[in-house]
Protein backbone atom coordinates (compact mmCIF):
# COMPACT_ATOMS: atom_id res chain seq x y z
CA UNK A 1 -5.48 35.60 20.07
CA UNK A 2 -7.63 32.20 20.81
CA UNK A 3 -5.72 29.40 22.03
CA UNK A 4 -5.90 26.23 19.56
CA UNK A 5 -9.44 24.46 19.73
CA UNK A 6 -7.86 21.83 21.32
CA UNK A 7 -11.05 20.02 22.78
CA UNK A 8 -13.46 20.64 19.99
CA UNK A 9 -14.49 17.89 18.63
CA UNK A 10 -16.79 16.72 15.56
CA UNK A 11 -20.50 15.35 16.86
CA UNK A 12 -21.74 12.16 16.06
CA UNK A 13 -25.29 13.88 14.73
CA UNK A 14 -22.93 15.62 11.95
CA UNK A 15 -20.82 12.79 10.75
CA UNK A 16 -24.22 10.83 10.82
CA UNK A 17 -25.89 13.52 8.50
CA UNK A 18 -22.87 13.62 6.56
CA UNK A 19 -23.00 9.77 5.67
CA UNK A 20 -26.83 10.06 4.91
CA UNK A 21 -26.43 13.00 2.45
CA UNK A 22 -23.52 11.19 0.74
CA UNK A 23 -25.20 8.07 0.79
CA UNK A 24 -28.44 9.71 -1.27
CA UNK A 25 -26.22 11.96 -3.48
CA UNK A 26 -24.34 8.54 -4.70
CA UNK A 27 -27.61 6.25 -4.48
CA UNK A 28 -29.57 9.28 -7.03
CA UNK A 29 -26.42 9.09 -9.12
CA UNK A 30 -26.29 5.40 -9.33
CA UNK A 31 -29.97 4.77 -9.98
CA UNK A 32 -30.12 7.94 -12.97
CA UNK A 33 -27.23 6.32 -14.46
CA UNK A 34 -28.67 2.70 -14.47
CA UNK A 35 -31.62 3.94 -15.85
CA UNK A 36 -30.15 5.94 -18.57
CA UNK A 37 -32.09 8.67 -17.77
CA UNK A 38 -31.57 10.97 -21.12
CA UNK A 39 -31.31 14.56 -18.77
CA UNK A 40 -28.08 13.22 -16.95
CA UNK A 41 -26.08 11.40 -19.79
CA UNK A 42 -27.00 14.20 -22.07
CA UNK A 43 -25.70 16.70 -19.15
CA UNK A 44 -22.64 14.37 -18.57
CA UNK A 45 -21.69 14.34 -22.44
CA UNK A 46 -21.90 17.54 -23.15
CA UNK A 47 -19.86 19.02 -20.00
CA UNK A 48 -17.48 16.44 -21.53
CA UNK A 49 -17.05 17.92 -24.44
CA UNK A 50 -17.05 21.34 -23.65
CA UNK A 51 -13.97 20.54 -21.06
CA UNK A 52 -12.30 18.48 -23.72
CA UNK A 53 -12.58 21.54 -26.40
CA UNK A 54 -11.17 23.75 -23.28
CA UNK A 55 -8.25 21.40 -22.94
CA UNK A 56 -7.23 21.13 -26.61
CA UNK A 57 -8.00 24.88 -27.08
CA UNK A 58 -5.46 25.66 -23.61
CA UNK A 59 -2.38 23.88 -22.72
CA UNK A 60 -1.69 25.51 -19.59
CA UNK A 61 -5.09 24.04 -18.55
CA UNK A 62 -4.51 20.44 -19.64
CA UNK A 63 -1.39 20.62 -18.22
CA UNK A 64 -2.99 21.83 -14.56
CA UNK A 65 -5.50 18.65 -15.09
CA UNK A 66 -2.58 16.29 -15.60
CA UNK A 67 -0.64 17.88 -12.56
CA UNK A 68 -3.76 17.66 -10.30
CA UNK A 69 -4.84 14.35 -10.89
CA UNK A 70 -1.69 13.09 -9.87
CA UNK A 71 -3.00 14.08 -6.36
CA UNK A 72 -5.82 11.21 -6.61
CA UNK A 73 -3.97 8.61 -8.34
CA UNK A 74 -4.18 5.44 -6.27
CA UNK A 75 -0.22 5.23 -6.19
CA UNK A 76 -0.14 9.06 -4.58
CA UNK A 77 -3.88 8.33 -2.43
CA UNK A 78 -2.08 4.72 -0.69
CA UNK A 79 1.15 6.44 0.10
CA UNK A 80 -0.72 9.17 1.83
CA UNK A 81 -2.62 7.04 3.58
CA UNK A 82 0.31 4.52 4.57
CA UNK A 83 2.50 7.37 5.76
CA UNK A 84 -0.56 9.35 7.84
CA UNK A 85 -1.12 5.63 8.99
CA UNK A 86 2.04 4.45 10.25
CA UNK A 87 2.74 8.22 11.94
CA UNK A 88 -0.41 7.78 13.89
CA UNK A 89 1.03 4.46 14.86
CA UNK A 90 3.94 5.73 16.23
CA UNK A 91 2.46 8.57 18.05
CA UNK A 92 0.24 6.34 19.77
CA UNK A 93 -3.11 7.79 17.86
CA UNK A 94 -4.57 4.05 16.77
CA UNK A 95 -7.86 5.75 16.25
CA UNK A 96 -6.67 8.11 13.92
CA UNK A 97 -5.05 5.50 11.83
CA UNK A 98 -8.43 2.95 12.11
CA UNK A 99 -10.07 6.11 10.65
CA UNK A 100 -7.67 6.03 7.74
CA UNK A 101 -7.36 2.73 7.08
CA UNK A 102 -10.68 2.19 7.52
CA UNK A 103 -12.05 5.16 5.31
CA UNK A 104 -9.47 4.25 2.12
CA UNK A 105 -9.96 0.27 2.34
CA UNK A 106 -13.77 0.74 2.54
CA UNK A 107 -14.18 3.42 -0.23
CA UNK A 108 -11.50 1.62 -2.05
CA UNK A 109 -13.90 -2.30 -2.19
CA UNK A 110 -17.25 -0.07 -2.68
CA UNK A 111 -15.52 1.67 -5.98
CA UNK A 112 -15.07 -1.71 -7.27
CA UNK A 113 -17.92 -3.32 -6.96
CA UNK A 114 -19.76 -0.47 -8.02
CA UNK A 115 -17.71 -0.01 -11.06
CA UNK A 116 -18.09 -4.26 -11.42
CA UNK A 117 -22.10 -3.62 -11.17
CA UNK A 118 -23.21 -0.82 -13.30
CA UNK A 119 -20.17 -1.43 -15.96
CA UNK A 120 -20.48 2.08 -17.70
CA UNK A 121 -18.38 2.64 -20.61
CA UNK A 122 -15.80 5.55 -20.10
CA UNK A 123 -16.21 8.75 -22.36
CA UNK A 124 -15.49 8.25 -26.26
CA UNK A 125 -14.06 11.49 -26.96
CA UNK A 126 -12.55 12.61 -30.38
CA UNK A 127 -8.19 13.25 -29.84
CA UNK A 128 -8.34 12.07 -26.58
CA UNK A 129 -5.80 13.56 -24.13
CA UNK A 130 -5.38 10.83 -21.97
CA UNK A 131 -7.09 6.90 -21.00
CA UNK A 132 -8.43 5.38 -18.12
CA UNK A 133 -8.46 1.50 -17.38
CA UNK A 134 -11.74 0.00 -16.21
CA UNK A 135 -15.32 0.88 -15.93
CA UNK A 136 -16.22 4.54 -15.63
CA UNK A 137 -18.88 4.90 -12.60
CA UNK A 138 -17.77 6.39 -9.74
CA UNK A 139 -14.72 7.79 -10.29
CA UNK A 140 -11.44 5.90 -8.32
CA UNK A 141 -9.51 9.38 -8.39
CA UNK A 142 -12.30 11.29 -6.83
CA UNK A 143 -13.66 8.96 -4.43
CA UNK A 144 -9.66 8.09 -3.35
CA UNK A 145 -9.13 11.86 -2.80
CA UNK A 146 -12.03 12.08 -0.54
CA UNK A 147 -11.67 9.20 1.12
CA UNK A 148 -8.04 10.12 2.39
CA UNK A 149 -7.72 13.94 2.34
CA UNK A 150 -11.09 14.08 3.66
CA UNK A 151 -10.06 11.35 6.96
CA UNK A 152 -6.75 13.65 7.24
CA UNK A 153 -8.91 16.85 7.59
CA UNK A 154 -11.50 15.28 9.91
CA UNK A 155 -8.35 14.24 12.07
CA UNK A 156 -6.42 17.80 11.82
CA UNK A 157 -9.58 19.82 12.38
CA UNK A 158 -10.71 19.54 15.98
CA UNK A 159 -6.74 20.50 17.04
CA UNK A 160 -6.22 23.53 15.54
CA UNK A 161 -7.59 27.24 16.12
CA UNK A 162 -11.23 28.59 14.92
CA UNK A 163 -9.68 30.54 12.20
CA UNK A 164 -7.57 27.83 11.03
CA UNK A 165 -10.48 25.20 10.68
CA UNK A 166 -12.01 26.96 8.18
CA UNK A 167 -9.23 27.29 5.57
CA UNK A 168 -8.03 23.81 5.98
CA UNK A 169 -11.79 22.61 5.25
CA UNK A 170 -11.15 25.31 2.07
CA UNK A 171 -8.06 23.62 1.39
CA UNK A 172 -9.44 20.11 1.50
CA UNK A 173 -12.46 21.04 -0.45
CA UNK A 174 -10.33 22.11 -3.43
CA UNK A 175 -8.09 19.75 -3.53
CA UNK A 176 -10.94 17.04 -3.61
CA UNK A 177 -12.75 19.09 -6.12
CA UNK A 178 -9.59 19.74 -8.20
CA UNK A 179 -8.80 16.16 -8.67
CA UNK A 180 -12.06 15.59 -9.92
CA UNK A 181 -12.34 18.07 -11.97
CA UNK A 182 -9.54 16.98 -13.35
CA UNK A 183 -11.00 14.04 -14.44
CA UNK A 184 -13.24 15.39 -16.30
CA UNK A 185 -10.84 17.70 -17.71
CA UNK A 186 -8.77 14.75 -19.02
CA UNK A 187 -12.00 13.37 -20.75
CA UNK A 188 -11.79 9.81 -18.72
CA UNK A 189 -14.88 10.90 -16.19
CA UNK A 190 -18.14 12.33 -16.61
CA UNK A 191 -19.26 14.69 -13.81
CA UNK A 192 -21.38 12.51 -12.42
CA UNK A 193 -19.13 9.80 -12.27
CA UNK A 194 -16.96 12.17 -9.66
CA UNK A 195 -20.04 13.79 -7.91
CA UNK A 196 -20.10 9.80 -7.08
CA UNK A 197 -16.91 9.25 -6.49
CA UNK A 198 -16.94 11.69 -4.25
CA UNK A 199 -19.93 11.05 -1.95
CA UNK A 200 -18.79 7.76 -1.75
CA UNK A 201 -15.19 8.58 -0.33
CA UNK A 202 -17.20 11.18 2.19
CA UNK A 203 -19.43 8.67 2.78
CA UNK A 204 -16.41 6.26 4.67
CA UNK A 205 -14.72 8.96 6.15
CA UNK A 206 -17.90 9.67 8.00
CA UNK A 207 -19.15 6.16 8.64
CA UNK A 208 -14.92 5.29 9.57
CA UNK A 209 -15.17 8.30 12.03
CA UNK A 210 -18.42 7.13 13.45
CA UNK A 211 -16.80 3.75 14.24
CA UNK A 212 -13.83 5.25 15.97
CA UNK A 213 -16.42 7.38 18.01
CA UNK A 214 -17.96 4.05 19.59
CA UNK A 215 -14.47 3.60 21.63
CA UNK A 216 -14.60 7.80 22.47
CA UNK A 217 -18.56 9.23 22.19
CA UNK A 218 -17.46 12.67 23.04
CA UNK A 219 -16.69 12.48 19.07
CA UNK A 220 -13.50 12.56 16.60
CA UNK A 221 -10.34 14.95 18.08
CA UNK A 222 -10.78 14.22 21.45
C-alpha cells in the first residue's frame, strides 16, 4: 500500500490556470447575460422550465433539491467556514485558515457587487416551489459552495494517499454541482447564473491559495 502523499503539493502554474479559466467562464457569462444575447436566456428559460415541470411532476426530487441546497445556504457555507477556520487556528495551520477566510470573504463581496451591477431579475415561474431574495446573477448558493468546499478540498488534498485524492475531488465536485443544481431545481437560478456562481467561488479559492503560496512557493499542502 502507498504511504499518504504527504509532501505533494498543488503547483502554482495549476492554481494560476485554474483562476484564468474561471475568470473567462464567469467574464463570457457575465458579458452574454448583459447583452441579452437571445441563445443563452432562451437556453436558461427553458432548462428552467423543464426542471420546474420535473419537480412538480416528482416529489422525491424536489424534496432532494430542498435537502441539497441547504448545503450552500450562506447560514450552512459561514459555519463551515468559521469552524474549518478556527480548527486551523488552533492547530497552528494560519495558512490554511487565510485560504478560507480569504476564499469565502472574497467570493462572498464579488457576488454582491456583481449581483448589484447586472441586476437580473430571478426566474418567473408558474406554482413556484420556492423564492429567492435579491438579484439573480451569479448564484450566492453556488458560488458559496465553491468557494468553501472547494478551499477545504484544496487544503485536504495534498495530505492524503493517491487513491484517496481522487474521490474526495469526486466528492467535492458533486457536492458543488448538487447545490447548484439545486438551484435550478427550485426554479430561483438559471444555469448560467450557477455556471457563474461557480467559477467565481473557484476563482478565490485559487487566487486565496496563490496568496498563501507567496509565504511557502513549494505550493498549497506543504
Amino acid at each position: 500500500m502507498a504511504p499518504p502523499a504527504q509532501h505533494l503539493t498543488i503547483p502554482a502554474r495549476a492554481l494560476g490556470w485554474t483562476v484564468a479559466v474561471c475568470v473567462v467562464i464567469l467574464a463570457v457569462a457575465l458579458g452574454l447575460v448583459a447583452a441579452h444575447w437571445p441563445p443563452l436566456l432562451n437556453g436558461d428559460r427553458a432548462a428552467d422550465s423543464a426542471a420546474h415541470l420535473d419537480v412538480l411532476t416528482q416529489p422525491w426530487l424536489l424534496a432532494a433539491a430542498r435537502a441539497t441546497t441547504t448545503a450552500g445556504s450562506s447560514l450552512v457555507v459561514d459555519l463551515v467556514a468559521v469552524v474549518a477556520g478556527i480548527a486551523l487556528l488552533i492547530a497552528r495551520l494560519w495558512r490554511g485558515a487565510v485560504l478560507v477566510v480569504v476564499a469565502r470573504l472574497g467570493e462572498l463581496a464579488s457576488t454582491t457587487a456583481v449581483k448589484g451591477l447586472l441586476a437580473r431579475p430571478r426566474p418567473a415561474l408558474p406554482d413556484p416551489v420556492d423564492h429567492g431574495a435579491g438579484y439573480s446573477f451569479p448564484s450566492g448558493h453556488a458560488a458559496g459552495a465553491a468557494a468553501v468546499y472547494g478551499a477545504l478540498v484544496v487544503l485536504v488534498l495534498p495530505r492524503i494517499a493517491r487513491w484517496a485524492q481522487a474521490l474526495l475531488l469526486t466528492a467535492g465536485a458533486l457536492l458543488i454541482c448538487a447545490v447548484a443544481t439545486s438551484r435550478v431545481l427550485l426554479g430561483v437560478h438559471y444555469p448560467s447564473d450557477v455556471a457563474a456562481g461557480m467559477a467565481l467561488g473557484l476563482a478565490w479559492v485559487g487566487g486565496a491559495a496563490l496568496l498563501v503560496t507567496r509565504f511557502r512557493p513549494e505550493g498549497v499542502g506543504t
